[in-house]
PDB file of N, CA and C in Angstrom:
ATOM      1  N   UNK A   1       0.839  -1.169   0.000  1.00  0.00           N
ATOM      2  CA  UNK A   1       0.000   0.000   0.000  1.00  0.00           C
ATOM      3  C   UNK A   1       0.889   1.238   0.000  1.00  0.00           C
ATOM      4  N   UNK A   2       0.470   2.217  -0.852  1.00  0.00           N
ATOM      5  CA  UNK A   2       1.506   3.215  -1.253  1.00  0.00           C
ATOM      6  C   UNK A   2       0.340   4.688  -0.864  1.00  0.00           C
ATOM      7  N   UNK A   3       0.413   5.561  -0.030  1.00  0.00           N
ATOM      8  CA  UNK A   3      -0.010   6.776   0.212  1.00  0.00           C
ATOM      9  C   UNK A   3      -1.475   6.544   0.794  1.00  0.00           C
ATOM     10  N   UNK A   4      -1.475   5.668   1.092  1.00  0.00           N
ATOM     11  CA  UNK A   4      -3.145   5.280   2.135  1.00  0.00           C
ATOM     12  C   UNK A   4      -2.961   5.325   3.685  1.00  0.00           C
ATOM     13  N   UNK A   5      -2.473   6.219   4.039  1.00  0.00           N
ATOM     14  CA  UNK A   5      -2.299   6.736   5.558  1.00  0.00           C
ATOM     15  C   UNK A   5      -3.549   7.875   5.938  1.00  0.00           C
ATOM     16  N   UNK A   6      -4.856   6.858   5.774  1.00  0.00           N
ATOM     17  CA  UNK A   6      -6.097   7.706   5.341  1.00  0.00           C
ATOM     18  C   UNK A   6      -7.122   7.299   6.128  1.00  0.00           C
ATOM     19  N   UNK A   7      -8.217   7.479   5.818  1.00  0.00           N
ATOM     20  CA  UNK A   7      -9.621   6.680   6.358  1.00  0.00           C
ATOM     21  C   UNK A   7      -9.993   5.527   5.164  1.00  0.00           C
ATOM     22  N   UNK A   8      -9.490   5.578   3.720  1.00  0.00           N
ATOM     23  CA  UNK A   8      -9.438   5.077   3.040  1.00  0.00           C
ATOM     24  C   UNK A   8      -8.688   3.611   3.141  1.00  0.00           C
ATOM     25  N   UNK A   9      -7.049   4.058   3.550  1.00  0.00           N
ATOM     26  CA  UNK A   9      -6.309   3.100   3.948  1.00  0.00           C
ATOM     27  C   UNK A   9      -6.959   2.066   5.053  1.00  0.00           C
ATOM     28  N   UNK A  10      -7.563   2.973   6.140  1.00  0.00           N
ATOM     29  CA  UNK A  10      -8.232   2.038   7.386  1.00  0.00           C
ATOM     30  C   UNK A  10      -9.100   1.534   6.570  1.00  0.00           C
ATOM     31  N   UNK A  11     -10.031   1.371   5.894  1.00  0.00           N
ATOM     32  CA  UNK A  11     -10.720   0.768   5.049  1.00  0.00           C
ATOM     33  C   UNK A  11     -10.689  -0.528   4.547  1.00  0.00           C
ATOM     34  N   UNK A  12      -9.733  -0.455   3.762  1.00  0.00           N
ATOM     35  CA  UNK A  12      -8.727  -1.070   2.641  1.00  0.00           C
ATOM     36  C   UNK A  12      -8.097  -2.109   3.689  1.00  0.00           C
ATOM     37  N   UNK A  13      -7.338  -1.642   4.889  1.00  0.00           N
ATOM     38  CA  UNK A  13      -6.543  -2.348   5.753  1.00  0.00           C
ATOM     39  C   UNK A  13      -8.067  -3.611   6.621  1.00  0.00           C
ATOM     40  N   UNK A  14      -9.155  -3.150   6.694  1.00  0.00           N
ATOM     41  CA  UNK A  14      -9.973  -4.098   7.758  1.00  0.00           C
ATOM     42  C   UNK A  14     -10.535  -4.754   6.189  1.00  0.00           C
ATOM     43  N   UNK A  15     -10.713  -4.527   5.584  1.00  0.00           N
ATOM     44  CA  UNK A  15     -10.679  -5.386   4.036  1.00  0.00           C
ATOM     45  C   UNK A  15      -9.525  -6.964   3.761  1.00  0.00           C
ATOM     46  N   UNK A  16      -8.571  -6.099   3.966  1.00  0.00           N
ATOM     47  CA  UNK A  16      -7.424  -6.925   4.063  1.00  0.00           C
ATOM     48  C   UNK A  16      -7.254  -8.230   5.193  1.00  0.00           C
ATOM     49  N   UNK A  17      -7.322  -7.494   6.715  1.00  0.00           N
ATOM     50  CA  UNK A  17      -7.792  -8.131   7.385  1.00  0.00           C
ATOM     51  C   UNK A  17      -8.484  -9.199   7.489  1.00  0.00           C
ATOM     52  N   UNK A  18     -10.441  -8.748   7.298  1.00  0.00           N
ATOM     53  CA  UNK A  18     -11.181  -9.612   7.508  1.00  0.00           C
ATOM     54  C   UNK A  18     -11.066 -11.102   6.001  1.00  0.00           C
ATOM     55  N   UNK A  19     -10.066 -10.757   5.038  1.00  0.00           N
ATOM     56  CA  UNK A  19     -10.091 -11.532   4.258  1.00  0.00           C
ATOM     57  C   UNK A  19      -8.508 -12.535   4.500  1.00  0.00           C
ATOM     58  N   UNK A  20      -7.765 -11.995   5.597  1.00  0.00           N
ATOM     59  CA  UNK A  20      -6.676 -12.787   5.983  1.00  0.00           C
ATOM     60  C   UNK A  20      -5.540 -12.392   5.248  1.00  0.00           C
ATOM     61  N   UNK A  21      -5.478 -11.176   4.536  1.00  0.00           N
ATOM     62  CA  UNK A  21      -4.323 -10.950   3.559  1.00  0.00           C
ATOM     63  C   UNK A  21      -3.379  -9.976   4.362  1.00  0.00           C
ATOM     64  N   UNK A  22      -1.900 -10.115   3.996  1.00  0.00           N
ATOM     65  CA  UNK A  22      -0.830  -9.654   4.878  1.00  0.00           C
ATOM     66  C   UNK A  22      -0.725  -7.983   4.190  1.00  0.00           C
ATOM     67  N   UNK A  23      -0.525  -7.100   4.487  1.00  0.00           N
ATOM     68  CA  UNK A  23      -0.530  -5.607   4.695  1.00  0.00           C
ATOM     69  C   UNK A  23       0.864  -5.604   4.453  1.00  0.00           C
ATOM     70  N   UNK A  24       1.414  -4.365   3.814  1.00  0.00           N
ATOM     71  CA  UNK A  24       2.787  -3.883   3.662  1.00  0.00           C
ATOM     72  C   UNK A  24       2.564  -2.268   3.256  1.00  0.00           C
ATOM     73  N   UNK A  25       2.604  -1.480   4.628  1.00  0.00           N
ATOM     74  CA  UNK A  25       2.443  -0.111   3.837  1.00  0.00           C
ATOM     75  C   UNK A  25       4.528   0.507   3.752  1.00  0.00           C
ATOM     76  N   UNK A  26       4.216   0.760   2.302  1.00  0.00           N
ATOM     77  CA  UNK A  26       5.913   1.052   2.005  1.00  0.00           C
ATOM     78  C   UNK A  26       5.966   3.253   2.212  1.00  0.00           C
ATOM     79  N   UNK A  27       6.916   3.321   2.786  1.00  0.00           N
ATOM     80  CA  UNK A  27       7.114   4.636   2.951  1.00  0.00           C
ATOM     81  C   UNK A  27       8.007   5.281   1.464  1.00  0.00           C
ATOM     82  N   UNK A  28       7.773   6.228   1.517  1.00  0.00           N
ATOM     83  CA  UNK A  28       8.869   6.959   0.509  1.00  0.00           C
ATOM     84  C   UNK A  28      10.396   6.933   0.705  1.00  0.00           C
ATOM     85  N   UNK A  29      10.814   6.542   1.407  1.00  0.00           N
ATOM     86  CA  UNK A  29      11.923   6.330   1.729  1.00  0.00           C
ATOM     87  C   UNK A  29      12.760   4.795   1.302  1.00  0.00           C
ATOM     88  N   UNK A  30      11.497   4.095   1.090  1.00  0.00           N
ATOM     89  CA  UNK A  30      11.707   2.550   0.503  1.00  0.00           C
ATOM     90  C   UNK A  30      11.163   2.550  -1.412  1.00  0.00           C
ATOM     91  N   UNK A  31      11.212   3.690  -2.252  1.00  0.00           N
ATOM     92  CA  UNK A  31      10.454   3.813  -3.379  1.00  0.00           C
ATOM     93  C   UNK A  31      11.877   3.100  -3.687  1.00  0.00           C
ATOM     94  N   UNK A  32      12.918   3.085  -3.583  1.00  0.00           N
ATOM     95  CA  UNK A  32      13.704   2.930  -4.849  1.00  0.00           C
ATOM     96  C   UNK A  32      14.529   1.551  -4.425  1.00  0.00           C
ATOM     97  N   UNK A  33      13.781   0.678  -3.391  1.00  0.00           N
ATOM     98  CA  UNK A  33      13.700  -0.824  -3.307  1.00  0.00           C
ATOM     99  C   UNK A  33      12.994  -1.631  -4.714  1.00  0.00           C
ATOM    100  N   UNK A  34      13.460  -3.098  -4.383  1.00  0.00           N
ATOM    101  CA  UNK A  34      12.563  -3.314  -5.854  1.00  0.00           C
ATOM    102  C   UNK A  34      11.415  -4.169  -5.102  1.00  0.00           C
ATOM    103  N   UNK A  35      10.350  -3.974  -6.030  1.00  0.00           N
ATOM    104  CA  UNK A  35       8.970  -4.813  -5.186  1.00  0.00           C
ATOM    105  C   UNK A  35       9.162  -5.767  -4.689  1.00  0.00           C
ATOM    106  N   UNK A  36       9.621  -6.426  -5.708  1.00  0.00           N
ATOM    107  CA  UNK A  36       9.650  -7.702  -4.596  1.00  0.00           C
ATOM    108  C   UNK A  36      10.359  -8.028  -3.699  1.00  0.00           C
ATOM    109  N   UNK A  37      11.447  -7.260  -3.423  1.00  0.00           N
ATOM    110  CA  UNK A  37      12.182  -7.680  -2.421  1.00  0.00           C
ATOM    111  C   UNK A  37      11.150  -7.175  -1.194  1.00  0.00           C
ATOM    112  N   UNK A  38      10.276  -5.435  -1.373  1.00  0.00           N
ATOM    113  CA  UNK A  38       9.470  -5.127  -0.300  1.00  0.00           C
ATOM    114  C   UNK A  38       8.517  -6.553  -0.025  1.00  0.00           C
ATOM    115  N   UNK A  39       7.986  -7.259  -1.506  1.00  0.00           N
ATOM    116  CA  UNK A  39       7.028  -7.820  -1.214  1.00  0.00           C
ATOM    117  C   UNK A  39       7.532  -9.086  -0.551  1.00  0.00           C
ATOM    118  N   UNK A  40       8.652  -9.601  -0.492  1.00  0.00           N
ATOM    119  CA  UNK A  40       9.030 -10.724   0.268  1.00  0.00           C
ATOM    120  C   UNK A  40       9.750 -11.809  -0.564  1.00  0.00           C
ATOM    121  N   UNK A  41       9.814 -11.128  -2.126  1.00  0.00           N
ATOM    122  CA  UNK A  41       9.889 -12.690  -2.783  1.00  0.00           C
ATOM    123  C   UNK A  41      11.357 -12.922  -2.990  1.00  0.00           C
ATOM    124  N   UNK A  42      11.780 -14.343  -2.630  1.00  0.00           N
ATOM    125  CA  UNK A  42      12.913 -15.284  -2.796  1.00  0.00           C
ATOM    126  C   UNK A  42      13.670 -14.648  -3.851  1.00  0.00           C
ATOM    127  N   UNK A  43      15.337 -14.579  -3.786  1.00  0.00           N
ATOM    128  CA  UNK A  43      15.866 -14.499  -4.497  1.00  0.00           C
ATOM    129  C   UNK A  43      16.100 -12.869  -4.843  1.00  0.00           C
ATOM    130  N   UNK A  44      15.423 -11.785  -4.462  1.00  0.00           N
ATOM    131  CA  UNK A  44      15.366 -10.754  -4.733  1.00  0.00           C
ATOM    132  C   UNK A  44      15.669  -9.088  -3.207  1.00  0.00           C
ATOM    133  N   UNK A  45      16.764  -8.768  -4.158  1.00  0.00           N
ATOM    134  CA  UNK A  45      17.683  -8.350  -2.716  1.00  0.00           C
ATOM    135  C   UNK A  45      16.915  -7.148  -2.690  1.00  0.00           C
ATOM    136  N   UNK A  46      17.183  -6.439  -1.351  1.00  0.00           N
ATOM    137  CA  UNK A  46      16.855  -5.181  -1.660  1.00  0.00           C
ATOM    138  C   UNK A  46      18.263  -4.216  -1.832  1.00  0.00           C
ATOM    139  N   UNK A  47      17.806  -2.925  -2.351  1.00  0.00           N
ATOM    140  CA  UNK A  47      18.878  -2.002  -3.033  1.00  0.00           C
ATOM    141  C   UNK A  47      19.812  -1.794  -1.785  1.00  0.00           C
ATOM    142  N   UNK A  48      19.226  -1.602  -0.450  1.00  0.00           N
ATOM    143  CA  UNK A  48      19.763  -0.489   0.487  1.00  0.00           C
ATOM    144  C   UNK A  48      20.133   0.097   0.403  1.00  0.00           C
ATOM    145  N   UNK A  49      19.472   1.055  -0.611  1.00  0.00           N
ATOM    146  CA  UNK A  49      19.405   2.696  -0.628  1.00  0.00           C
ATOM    147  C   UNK A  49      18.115   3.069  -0.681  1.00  0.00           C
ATOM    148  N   UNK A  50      18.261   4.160   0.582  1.00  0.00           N
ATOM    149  CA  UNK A  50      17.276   5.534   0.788  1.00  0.00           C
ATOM    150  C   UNK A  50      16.660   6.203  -0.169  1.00  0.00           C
ATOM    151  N   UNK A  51      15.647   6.352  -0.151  1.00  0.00           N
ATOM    152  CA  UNK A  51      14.985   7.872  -1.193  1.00  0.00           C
ATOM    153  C   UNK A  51      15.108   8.516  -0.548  1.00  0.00           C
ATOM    154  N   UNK A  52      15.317  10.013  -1.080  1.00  0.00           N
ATOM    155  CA  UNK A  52      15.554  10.775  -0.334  1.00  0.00           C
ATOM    156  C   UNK A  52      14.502  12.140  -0.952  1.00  0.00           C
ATOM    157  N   UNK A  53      14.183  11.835  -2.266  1.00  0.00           N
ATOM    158  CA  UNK A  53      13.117  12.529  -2.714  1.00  0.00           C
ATOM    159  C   UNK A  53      11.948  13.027  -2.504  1.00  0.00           C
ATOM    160  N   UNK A  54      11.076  13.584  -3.416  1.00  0.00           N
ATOM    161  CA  UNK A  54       9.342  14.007  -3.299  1.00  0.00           C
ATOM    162  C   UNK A  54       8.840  12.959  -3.545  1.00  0.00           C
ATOM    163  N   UNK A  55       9.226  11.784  -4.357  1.00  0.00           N
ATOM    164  CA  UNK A  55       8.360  10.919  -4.637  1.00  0.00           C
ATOM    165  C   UNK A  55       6.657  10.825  -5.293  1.00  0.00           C
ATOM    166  N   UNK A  56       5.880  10.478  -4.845  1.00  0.00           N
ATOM    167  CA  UNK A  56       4.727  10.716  -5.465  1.00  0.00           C
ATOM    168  C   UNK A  56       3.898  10.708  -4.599  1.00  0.00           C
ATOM    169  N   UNK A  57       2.636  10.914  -4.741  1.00  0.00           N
ATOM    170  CA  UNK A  57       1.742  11.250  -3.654  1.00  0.00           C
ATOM    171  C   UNK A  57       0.234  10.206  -3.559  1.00  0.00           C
ATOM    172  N   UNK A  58       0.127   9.896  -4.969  1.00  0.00           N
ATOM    173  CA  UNK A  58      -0.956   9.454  -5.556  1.00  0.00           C
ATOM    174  C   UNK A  58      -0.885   8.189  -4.327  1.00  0.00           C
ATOM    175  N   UNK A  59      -2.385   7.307  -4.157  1.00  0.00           N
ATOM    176  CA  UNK A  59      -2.391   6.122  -4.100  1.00  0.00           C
ATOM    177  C   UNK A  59      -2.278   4.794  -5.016  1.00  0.00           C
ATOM    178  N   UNK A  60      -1.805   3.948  -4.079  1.00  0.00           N
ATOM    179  CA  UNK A  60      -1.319   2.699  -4.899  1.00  0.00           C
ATOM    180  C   UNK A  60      -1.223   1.112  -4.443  1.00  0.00           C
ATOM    181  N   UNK A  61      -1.931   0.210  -5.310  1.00  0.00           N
ATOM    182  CA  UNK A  61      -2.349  -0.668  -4.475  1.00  0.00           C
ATOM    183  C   UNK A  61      -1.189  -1.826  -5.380  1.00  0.00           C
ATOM    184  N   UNK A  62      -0.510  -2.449  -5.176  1.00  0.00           N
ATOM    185  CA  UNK A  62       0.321  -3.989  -5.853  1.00  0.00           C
ATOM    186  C   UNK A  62      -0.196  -5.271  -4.649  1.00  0.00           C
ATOM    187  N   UNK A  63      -0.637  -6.271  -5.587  1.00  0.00           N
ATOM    188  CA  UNK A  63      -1.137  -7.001  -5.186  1.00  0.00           C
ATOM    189  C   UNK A  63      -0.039  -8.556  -5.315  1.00  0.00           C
ATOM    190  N   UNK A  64       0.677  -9.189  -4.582  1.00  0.00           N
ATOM    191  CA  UNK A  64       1.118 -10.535  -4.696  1.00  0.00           C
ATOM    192  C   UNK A  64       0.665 -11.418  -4.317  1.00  0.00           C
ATOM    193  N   UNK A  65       0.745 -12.072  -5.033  1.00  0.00           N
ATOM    194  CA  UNK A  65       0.185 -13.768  -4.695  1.00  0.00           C
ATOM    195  C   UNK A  65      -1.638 -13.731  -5.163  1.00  0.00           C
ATOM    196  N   UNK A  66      -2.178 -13.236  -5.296  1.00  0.00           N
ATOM    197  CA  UNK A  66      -3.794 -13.292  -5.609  1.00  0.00           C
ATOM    198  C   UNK A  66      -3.877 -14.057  -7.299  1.00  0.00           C
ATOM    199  N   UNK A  67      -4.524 -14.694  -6.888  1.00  0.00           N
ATOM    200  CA  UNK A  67      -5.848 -15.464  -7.968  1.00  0.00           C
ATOM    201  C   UNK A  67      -6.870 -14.623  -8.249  1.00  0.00           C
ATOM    202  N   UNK A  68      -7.176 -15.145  -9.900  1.00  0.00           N
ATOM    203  CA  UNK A  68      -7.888 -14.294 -10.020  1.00  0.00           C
ATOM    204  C   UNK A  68      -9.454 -13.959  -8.873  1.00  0.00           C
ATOM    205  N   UNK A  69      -9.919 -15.418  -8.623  1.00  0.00           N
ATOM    206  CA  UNK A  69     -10.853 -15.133  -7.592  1.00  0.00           C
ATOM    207  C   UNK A  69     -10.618 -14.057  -6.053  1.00  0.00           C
ATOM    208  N   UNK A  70      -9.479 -14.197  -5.369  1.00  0.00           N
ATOM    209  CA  UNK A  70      -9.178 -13.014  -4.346  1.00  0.00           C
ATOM    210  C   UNK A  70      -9.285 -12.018  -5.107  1.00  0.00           C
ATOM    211  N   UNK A  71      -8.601 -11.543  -6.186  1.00  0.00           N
ATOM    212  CA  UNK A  71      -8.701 -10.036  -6.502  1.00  0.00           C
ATOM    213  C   UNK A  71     -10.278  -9.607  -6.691  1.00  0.00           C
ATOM    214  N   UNK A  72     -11.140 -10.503  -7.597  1.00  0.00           N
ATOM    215  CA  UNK A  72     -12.016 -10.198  -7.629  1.00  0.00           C
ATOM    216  C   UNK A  72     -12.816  -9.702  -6.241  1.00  0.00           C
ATOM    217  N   UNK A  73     -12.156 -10.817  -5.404  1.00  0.00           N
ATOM    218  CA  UNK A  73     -13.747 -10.451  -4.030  1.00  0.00           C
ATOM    219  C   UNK A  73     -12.808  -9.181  -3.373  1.00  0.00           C
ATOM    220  N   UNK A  74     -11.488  -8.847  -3.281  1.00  0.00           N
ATOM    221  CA  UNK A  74     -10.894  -7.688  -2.835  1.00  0.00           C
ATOM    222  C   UNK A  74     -11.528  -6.356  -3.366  1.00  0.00           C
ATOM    223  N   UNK A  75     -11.554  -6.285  -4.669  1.00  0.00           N
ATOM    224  CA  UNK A  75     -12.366  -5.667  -5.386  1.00  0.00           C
ATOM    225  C   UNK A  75     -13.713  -5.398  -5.115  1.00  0.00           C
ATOM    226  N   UNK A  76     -14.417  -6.178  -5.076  1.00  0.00           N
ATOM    227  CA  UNK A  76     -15.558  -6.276  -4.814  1.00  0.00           C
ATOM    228  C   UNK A  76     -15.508  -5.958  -3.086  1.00  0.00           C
ATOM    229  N   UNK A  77     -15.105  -6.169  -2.155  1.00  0.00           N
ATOM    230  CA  UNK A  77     -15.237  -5.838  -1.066  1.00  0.00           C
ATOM    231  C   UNK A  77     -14.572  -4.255  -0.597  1.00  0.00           C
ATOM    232  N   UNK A  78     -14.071  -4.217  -1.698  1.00  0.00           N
ATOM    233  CA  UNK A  78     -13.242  -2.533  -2.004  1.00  0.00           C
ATOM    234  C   UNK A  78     -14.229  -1.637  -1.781  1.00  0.00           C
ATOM    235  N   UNK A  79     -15.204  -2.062  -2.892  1.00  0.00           N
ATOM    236  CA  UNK A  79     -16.554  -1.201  -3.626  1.00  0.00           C
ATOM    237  C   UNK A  79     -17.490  -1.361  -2.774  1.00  0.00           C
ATOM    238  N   UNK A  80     -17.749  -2.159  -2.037  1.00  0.00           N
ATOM    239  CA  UNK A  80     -18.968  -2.312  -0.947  1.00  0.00           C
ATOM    240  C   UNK A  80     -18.493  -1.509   0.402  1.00  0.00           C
ATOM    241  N   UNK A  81     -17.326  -1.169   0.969  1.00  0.00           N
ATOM    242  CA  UNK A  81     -16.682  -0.413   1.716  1.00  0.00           C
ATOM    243  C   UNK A  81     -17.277   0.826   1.550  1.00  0.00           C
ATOM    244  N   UNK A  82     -16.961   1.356   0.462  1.00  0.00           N
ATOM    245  CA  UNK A  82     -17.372   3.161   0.182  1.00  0.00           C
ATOM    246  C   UNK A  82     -16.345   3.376   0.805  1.00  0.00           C
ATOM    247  N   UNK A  83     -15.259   2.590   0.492  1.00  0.00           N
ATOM    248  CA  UNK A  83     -13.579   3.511   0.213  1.00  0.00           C
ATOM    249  C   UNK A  83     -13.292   4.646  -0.994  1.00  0.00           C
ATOM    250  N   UNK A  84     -13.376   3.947  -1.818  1.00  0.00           N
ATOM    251  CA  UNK A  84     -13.490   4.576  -3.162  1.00  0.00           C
ATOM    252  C   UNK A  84     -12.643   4.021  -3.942  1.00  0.00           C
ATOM    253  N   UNK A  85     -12.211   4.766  -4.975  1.00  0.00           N
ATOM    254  CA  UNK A  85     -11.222   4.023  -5.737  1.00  0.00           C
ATOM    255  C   UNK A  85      -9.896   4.541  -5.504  1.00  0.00           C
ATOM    256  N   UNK A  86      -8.674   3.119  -5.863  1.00  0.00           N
ATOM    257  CA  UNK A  86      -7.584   3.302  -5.843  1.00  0.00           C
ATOM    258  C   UNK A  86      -7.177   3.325  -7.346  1.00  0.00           C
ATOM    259  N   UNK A  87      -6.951   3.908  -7.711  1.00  0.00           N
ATOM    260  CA  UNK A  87      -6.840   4.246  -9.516  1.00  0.00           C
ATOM    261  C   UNK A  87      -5.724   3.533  -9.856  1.00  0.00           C
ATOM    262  N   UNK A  88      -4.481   3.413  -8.669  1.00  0.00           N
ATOM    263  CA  UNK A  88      -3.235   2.644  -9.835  1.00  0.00           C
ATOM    264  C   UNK A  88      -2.989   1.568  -8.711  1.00  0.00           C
ATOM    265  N   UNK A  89      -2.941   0.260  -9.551  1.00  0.00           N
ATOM    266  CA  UNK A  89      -3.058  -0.715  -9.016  1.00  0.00           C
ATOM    267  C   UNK A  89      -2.083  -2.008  -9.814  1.00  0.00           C
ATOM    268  N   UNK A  90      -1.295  -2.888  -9.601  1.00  0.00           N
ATOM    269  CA  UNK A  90      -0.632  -3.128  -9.884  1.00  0.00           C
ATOM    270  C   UNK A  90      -0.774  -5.280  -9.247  1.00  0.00           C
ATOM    271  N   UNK A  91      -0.241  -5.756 -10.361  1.00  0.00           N
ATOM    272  CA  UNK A  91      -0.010  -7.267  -9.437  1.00  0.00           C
ATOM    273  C   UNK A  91       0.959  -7.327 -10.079  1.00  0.00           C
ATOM    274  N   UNK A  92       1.709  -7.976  -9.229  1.00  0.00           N
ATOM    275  CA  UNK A  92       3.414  -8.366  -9.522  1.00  0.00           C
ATOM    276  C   UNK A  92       3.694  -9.643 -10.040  1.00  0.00           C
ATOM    277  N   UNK A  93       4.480  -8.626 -11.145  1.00  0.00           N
ATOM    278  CA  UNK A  93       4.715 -10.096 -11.965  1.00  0.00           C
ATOM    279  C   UNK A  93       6.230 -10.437 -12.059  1.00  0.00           C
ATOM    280  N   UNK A  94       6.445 -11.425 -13.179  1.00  0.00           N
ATOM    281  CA  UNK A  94       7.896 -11.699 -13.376  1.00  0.00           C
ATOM    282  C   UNK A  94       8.587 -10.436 -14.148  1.00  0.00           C
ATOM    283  N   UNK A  95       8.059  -9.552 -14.170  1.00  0.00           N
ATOM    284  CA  UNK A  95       8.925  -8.667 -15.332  1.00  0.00           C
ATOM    285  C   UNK A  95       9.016  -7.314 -13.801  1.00  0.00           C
ATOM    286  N   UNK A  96       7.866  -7.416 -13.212  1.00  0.00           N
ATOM    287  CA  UNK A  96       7.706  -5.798 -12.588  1.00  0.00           C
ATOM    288  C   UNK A  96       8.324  -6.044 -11.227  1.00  0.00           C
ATOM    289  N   UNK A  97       9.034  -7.274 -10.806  1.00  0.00           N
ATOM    290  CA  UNK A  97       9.416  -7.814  -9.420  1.00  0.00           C
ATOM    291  C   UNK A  97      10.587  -7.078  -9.129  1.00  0.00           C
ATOM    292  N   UNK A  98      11.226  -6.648 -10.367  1.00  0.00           N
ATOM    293  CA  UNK A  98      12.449  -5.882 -10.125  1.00  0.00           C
ATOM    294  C   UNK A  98      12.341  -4.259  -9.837  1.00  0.00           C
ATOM    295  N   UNK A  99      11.627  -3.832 -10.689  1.00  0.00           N
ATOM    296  CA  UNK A  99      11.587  -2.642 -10.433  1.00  0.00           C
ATOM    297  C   UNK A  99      11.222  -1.896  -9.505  1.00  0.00           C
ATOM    298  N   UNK A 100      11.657  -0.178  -9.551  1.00  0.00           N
ATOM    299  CA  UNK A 100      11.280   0.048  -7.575  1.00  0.00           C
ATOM    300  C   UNK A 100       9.774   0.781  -7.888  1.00  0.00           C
ATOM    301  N   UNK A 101       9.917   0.991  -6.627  1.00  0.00           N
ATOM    302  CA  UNK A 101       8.481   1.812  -7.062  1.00  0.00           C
ATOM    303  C   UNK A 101       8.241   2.710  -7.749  1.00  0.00           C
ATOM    304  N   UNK A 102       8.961   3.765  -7.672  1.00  0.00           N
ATOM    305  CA  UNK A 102       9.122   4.981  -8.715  1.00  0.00           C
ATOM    306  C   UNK A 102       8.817   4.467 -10.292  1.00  0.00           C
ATOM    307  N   UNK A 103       9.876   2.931 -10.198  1.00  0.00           N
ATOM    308  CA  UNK A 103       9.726   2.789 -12.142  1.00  0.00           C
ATOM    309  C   UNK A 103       8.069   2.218 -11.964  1.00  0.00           C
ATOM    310  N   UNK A 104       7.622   1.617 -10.947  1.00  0.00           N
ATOM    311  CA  UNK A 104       5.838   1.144 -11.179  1.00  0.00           C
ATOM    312  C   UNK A 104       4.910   2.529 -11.376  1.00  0.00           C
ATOM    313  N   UNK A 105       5.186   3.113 -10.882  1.00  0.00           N
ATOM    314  CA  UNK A 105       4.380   4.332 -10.556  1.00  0.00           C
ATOM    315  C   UNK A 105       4.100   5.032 -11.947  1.00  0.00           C
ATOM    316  N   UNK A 106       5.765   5.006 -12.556  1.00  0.00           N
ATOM    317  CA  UNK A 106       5.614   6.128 -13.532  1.00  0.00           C
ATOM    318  C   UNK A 106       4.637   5.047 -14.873  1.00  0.00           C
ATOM    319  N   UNK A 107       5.233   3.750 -14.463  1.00  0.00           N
ATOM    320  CA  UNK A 107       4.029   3.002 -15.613  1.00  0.00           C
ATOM    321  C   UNK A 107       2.906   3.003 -15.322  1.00  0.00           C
ATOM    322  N   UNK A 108       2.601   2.821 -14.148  1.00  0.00           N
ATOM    323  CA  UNK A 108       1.130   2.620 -14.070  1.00  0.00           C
ATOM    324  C   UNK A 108       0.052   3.994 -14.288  1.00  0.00           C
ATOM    325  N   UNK A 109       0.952   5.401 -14.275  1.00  0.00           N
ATOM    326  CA  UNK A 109       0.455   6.128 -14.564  1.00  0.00           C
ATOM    327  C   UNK A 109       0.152   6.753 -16.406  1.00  0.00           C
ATOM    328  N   UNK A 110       1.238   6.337 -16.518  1.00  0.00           N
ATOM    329  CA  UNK A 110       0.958   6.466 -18.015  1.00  0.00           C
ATOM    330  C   UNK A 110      -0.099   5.130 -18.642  1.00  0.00           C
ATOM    331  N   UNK A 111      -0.158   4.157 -18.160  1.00  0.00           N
ATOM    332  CA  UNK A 111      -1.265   2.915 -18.144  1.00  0.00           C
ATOM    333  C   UNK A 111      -2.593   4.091 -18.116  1.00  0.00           C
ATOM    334  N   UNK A 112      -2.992   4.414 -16.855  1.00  0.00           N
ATOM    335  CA  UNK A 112      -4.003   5.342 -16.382  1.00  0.00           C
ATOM    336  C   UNK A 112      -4.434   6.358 -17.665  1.00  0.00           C
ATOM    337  N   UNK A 113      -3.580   7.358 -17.530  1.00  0.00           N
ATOM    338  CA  UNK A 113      -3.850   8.492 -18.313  1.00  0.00           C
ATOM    339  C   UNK A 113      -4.308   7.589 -19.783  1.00  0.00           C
ATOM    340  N   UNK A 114      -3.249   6.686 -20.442  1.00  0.00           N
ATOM    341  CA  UNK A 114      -3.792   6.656 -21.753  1.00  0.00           C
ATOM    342  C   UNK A 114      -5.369   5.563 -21.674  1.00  0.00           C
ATOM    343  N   UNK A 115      -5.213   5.249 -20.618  1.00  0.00           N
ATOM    344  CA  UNK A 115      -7.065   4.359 -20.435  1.00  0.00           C
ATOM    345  C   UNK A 115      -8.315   5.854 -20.411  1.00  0.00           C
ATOM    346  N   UNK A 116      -7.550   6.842 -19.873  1.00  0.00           N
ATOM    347  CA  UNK A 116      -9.097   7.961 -19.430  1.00  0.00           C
ATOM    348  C   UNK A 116      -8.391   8.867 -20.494  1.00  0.00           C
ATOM    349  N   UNK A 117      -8.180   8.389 -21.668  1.00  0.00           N
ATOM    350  CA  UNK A 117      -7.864  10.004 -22.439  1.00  0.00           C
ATOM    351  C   UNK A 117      -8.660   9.547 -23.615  1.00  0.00           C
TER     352      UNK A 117
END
């Protein structure tokens, strides 16, 4: 979870919760780790280096390990919340495990913009 230090985030987080899924809120200071090492996965180091930047502000949800059925009912239990929406959202794959957050961000935003233009 990326910038949900919210009522939104509390939301999102008893979502998470009541469905048994593990929470990772990453600070700006960890953007230029690579996901997966935040997310836990084997084989994948982290940088140990600091951001020290502005970073981004937006919210951001990356999802590991989900089937398509969890995402769906996450989703769906998203929308029944009256959280609202998290616009950039991400599941980790074999290509995006490396990159830090900054390089997800800037894709998933250009993903975004060219979907609502």
């Amino acid at each position: 979870m990326y910038n949900l230090d919210s009522e939104k985030g509390r939301k999102i987080k008893m979502i998470c919760l009541k469905m048994k899924l593990r929470i990772i809120m990453v600070s700006s200071g960890q953007y230029l780790e690579p996901i997966g090492s935040l997310a836990g996965v084997s084989g994948i180091e982290p940088a140990g280096t600091v951001y020290e930047g502005n970073g981004f502000g937006d919210e951001m949800l990356v999802f590991k390990g989900f089937d398509n059925g969890t995402l769906d009912r996450f989703l769906r239990e998203l929308k029944a919340s009256g959280a609202g929406k998290v616009s950039l959202k991400a599941i980790l794959t074999p290509d995006n495990v490396v990159w830090s957050s900054l390089e997800l961000y800037e894709e998933l935003k250009k993903e975004h913009e060219a979907l609502n233009s």
